[in-house]
C-alpha atoms as a PDB file:
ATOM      1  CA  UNK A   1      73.680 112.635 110.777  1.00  0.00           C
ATOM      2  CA  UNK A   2      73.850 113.657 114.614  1.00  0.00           C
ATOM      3  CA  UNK A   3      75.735 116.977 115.290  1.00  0.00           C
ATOM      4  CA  UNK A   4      78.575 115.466 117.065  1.00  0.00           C
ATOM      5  CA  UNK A   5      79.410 112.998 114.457  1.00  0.00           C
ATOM      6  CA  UNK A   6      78.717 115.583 111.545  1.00  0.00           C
ATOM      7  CA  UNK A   7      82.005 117.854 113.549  1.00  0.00           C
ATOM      8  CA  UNK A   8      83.987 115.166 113.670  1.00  0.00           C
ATOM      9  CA  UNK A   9      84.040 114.566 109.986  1.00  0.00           C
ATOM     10  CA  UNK A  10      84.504 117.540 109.032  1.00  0.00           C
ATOM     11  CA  UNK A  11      87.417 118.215 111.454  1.00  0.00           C
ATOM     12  CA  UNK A  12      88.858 114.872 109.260  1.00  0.00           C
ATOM     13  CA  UNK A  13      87.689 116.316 106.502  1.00  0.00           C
ATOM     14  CA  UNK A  14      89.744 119.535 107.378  1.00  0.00           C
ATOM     15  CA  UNK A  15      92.731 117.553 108.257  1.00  0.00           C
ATOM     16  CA  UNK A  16      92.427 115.397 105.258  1.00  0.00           C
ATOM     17  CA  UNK A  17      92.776 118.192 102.858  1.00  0.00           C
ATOM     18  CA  UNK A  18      95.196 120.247 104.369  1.00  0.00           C
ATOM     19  CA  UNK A  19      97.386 117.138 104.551  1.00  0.00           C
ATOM     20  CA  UNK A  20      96.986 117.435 100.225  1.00  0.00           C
ATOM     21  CA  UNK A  21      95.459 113.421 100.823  1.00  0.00           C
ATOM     22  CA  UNK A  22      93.004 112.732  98.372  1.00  0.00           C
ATOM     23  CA  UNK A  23      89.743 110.586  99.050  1.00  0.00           C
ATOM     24  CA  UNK A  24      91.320 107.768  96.720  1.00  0.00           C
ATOM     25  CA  UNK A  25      94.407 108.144  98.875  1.00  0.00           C
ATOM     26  CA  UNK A  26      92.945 108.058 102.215  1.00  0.00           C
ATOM     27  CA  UNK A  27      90.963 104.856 100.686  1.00  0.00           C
ATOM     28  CA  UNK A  28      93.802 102.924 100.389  1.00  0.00           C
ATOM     29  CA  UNK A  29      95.327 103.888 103.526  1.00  0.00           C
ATOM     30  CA  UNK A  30      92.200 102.901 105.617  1.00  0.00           C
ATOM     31  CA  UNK A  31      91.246 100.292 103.733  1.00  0.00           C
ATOM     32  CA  UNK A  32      87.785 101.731 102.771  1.00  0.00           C
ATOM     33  CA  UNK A  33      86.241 102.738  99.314  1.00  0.00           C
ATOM     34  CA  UNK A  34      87.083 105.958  97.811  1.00  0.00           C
ATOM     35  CA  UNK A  35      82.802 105.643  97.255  1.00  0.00           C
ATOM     36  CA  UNK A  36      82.082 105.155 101.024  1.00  0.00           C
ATOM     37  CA  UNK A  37      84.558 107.658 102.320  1.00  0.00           C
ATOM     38  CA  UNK A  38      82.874 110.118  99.783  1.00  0.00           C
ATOM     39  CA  UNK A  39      79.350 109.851 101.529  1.00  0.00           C
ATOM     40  CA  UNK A  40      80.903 109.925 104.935  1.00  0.00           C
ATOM     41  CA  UNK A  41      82.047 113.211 104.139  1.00  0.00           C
ATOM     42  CA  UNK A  42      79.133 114.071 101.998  1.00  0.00           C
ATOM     43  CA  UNK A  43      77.213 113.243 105.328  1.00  0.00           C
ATOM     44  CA  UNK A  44      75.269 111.138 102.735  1.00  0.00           C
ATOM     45  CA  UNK A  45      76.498 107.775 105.520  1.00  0.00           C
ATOM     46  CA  UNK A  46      76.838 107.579 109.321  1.00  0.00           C
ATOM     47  CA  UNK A  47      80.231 106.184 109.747  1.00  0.00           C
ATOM     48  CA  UNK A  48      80.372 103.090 112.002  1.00  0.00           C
ATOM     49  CA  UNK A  49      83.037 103.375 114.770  1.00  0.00           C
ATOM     50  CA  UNK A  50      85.389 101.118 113.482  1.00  0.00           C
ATOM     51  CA  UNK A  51      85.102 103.028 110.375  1.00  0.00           C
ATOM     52  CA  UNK A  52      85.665 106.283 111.572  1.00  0.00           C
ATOM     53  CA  UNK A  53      88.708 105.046 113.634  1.00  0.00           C
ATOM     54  CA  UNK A  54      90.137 103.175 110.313  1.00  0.00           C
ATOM     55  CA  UNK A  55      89.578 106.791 108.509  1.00  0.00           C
ATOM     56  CA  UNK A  56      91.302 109.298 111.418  1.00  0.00           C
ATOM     57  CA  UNK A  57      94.156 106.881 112.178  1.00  0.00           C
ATOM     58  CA  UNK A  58      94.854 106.786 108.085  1.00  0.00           C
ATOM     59  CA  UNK A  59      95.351 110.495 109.042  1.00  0.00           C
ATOM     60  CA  UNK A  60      97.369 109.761 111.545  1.00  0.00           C
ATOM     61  CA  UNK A  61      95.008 111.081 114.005  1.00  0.00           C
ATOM     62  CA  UNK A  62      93.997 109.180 117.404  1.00  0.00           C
ATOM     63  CA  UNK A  63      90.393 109.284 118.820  1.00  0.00           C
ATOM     64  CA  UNK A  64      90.481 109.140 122.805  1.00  0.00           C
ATOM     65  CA  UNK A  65      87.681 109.234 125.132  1.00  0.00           C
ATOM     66  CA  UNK A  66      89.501 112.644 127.974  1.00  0.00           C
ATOM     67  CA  UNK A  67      87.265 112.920 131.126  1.00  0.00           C
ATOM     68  CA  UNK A  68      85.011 116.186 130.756  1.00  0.00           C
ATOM     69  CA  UNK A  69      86.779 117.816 133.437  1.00  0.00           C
ATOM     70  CA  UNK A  70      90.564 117.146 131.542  1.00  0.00           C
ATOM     71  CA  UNK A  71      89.585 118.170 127.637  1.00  0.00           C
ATOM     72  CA  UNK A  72      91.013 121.943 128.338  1.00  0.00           C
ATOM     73  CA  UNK A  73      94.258 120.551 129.830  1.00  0.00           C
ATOM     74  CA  UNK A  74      94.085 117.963 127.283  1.00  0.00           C
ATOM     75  CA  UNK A  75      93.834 121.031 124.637  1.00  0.00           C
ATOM     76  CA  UNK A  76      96.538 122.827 126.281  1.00  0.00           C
ATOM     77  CA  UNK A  77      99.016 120.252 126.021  1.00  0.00           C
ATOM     78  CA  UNK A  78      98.110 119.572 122.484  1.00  0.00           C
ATOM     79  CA  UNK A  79      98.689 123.265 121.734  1.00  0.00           C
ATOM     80  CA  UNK A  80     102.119 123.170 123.950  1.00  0.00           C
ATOM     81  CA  UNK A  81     103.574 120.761 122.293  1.00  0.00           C
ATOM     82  CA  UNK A  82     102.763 121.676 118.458  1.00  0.00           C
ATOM     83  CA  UNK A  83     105.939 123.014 116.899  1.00  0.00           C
ATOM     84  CA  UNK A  84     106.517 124.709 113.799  1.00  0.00           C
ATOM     85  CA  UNK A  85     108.258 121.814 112.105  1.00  0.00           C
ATOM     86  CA  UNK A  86     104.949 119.189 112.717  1.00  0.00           C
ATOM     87  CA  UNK A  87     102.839 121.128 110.352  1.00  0.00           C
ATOM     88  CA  UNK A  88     101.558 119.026 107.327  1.00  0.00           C
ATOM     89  CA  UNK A  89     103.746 119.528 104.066  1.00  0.00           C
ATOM     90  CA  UNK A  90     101.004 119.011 101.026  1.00  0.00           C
ATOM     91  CA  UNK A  91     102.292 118.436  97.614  1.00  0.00           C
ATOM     92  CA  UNK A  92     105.739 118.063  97.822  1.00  0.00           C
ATOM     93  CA  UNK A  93     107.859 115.546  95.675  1.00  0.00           C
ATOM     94  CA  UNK A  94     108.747 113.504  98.853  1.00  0.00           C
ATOM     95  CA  UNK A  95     105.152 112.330  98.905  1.00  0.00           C
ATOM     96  CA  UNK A  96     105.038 110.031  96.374  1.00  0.00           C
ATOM     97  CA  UNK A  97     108.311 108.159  97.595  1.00  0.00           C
ATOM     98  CA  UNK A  98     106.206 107.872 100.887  1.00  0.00           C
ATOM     99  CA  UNK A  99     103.508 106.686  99.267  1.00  0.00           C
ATOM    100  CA  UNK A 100     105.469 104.321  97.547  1.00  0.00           C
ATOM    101  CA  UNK A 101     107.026 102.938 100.732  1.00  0.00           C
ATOM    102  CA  UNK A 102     103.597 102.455 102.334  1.00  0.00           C
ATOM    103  CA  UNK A 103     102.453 100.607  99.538  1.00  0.00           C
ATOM    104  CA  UNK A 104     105.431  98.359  99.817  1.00  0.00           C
ATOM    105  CA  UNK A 105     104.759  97.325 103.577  1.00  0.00           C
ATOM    106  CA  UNK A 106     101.333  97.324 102.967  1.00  0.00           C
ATOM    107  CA  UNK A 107     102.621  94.552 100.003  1.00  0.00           C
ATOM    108  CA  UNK A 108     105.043  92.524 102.222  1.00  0.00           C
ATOM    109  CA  UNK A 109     102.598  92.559 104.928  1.00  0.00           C
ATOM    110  CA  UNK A 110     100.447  90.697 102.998  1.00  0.00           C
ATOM    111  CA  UNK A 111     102.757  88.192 101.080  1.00  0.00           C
ATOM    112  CA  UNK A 112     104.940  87.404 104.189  1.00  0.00           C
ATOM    113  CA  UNK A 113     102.204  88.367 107.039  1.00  0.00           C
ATOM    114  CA  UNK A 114     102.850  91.418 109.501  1.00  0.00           C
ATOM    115  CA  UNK A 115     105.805  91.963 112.075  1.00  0.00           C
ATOM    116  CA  UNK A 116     106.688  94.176 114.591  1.00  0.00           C
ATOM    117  CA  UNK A 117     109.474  95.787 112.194  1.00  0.00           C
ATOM    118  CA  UNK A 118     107.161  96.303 109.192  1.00  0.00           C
ATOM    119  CA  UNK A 119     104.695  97.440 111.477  1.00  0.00           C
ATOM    120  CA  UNK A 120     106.922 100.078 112.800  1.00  0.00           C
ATOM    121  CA  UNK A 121     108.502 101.086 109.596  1.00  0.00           C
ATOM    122  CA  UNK A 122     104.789 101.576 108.659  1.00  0.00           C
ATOM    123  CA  UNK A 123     103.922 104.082 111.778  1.00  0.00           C
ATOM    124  CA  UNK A 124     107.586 105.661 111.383  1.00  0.00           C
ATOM    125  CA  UNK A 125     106.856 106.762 107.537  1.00  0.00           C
ATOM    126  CA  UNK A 126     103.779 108.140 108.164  1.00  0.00           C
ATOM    127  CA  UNK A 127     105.056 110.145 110.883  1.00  0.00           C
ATOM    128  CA  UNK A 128     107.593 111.409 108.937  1.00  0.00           C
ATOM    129  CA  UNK A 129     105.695 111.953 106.431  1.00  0.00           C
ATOM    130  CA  UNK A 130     103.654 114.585 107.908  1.00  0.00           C
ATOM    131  CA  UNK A 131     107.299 116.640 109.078  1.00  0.00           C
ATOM    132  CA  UNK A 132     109.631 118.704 106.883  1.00  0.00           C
ATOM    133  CA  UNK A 133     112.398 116.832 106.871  1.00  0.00           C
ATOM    134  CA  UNK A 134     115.683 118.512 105.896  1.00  0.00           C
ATOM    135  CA  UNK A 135     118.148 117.414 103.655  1.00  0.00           C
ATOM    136  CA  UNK A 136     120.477 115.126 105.054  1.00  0.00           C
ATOM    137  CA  UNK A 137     117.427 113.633 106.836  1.00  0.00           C
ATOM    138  CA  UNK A 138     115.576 113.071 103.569  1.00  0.00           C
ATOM    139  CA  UNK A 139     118.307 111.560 102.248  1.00  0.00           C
ATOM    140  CA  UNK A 140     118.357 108.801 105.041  1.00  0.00           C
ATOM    141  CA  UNK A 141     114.988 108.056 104.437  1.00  0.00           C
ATOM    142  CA  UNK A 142     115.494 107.588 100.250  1.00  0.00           C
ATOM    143  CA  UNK A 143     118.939 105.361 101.234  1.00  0.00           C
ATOM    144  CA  UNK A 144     116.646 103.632 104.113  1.00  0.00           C
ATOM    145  CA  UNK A 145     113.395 103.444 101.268  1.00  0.00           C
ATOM    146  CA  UNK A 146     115.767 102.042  98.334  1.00  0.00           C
ATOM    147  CA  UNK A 147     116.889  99.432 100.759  1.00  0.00           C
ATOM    148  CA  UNK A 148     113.684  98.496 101.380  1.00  0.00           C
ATOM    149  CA  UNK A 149     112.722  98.090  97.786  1.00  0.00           C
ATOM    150  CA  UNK A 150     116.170  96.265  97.408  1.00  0.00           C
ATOM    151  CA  UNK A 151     115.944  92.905  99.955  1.00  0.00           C
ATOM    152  CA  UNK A 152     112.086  93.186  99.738  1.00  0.00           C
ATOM    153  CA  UNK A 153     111.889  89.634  98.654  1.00  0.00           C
ATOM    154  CA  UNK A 154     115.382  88.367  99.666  1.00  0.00           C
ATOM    155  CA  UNK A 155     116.049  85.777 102.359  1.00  0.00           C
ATOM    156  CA  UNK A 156     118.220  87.937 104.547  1.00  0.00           C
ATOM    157  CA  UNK A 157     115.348  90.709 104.804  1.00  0.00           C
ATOM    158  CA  UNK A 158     115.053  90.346 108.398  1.00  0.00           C
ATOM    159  CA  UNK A 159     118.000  91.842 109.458  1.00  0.00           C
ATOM    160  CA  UNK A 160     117.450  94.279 107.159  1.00  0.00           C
ATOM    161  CA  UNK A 161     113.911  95.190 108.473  1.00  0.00           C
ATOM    162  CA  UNK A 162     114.769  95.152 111.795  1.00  0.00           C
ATOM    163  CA  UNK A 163     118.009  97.708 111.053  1.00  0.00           C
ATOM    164  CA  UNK A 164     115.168  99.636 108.911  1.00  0.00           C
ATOM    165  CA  UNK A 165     112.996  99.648 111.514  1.00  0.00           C
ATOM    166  CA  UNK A 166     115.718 101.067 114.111  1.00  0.00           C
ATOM    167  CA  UNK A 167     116.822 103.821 111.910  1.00  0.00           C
ATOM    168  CA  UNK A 168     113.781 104.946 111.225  1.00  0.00           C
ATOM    169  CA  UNK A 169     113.043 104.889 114.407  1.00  0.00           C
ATOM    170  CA  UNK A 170     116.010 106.842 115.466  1.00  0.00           C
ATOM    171  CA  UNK A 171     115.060 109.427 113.169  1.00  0.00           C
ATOM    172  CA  UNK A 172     111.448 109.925 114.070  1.00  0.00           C
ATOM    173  CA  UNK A 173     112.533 110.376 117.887  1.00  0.00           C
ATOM    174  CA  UNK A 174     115.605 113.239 117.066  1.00  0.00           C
ATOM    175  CA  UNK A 175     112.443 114.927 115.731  1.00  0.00           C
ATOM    176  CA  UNK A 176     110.040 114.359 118.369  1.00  0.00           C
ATOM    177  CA  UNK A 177     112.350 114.833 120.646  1.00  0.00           C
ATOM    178  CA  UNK A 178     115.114 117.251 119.580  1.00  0.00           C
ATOM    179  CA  UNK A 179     118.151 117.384 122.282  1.00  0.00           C
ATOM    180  CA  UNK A 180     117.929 120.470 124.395  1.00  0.00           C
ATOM    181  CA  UNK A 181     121.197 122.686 123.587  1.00  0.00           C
ATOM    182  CA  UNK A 182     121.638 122.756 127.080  1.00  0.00           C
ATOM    183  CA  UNK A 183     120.904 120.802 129.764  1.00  0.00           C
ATOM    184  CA  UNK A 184     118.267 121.909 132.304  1.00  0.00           C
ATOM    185  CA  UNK A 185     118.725 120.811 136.158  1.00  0.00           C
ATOM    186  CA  UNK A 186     116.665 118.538 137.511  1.00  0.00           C
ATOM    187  CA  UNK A 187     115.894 121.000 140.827  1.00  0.00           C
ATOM    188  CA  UNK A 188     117.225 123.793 142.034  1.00  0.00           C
ATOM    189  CA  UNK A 189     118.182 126.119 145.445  1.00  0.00           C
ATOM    190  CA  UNK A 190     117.156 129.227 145.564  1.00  0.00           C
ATOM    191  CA  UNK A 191     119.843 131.163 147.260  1.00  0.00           C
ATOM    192  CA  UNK A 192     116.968 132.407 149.753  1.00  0.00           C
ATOM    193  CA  UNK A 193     115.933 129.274 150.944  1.00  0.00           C
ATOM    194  CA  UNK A 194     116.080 129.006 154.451  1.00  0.00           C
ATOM    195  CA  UNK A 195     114.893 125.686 154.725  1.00  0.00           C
ATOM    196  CA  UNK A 196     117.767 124.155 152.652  1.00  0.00           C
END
């Protein structure tokens, strides 16, 4: 196995177990055998690309080709905007409702075919997934989850998936993107400035 590809698994590697995602997990969530993911990591089996892509977006991880000249200000803004709160939660009880969710879409997708809400109820739960969520906001997402499980197969779950979807949604981006407690000026004088 060449030296680049051989630190690139293990960084997955790293990022699978510190995530608490077992092989058999990851399997099903990249669609990949437990067997095959095994020797990847075992460097037993060069990953093809489409593989490896399969396996580190499972992770929720994207691979991007940076210009040599960006990766440190590509690093830096990675760093910058890590917070606290985005740190992987292993083990807790709230993972196996996820999981149970995925497995759902991953089921409708397949009996009914995919859409844009499924696929974005999808993305959304593994994001959250990977956040400590507080209590009223796991609670949305068990309320939002039973719902799910409840109109799975009835005729009126598109509305349904598409309010889903939204609220999901809504939730994912007031913790991406938590409102400032004040708001910050878009310019400002200086009271110096003599060419104002």
């Amino acid at each position: 196995m060449a030296y680049q590809s051989e630190n690139l698994i293990a960084q997955a590697r790293e990022v699978r177990e510190a995530s608490g995602v077992s092989q058999r997990a990851l399997s099903e969530r990249a669609g990949l055998t437990q067997s095959h993911i095994s020797q990847i990591e075992r460097g037993k089996m060069e990953p093809g690309l489409s593989s490896f892509i399969d396996l580190t977006r499972a992770l929720d991880l994207e691979v991007m080709l940076v210009p040599k000249k960006l990766v440190s200000a590509v690093l830096g803004l990675v760093k910058a905007q890590a917070t606290p709160d985005m740190h992987i939660h292993a083990g807790q009880p709230n993972d196996k409702r996820f999981a149970r969710a995925e497995r759902l879409v991953k089921k409708m997708k397949h009996l009914y075919g995919s859409s844009a809400d499924l696929d974005r109820i999808e993305d959304t739960l593994r994001f959250l997934r990977r956040v400590n969520l507080g209590d009223q906001e796991m609670q949305l997402v068990r309320e939002l989850i039973a719902r799910l499980q409840r109109y799975q197969a009835s005729a009126q779950a598109g509305p349904i998936l598409h309010d889903i979807a939204q609220n999901l949604q809504r939730l994912r981006n007031s913790i991406a993107h938590p409102v400032p407690s004040e708001p910050r000026p878009a310019y400002s004088l200086d009271d110096g400035d003599a060419d104002a």
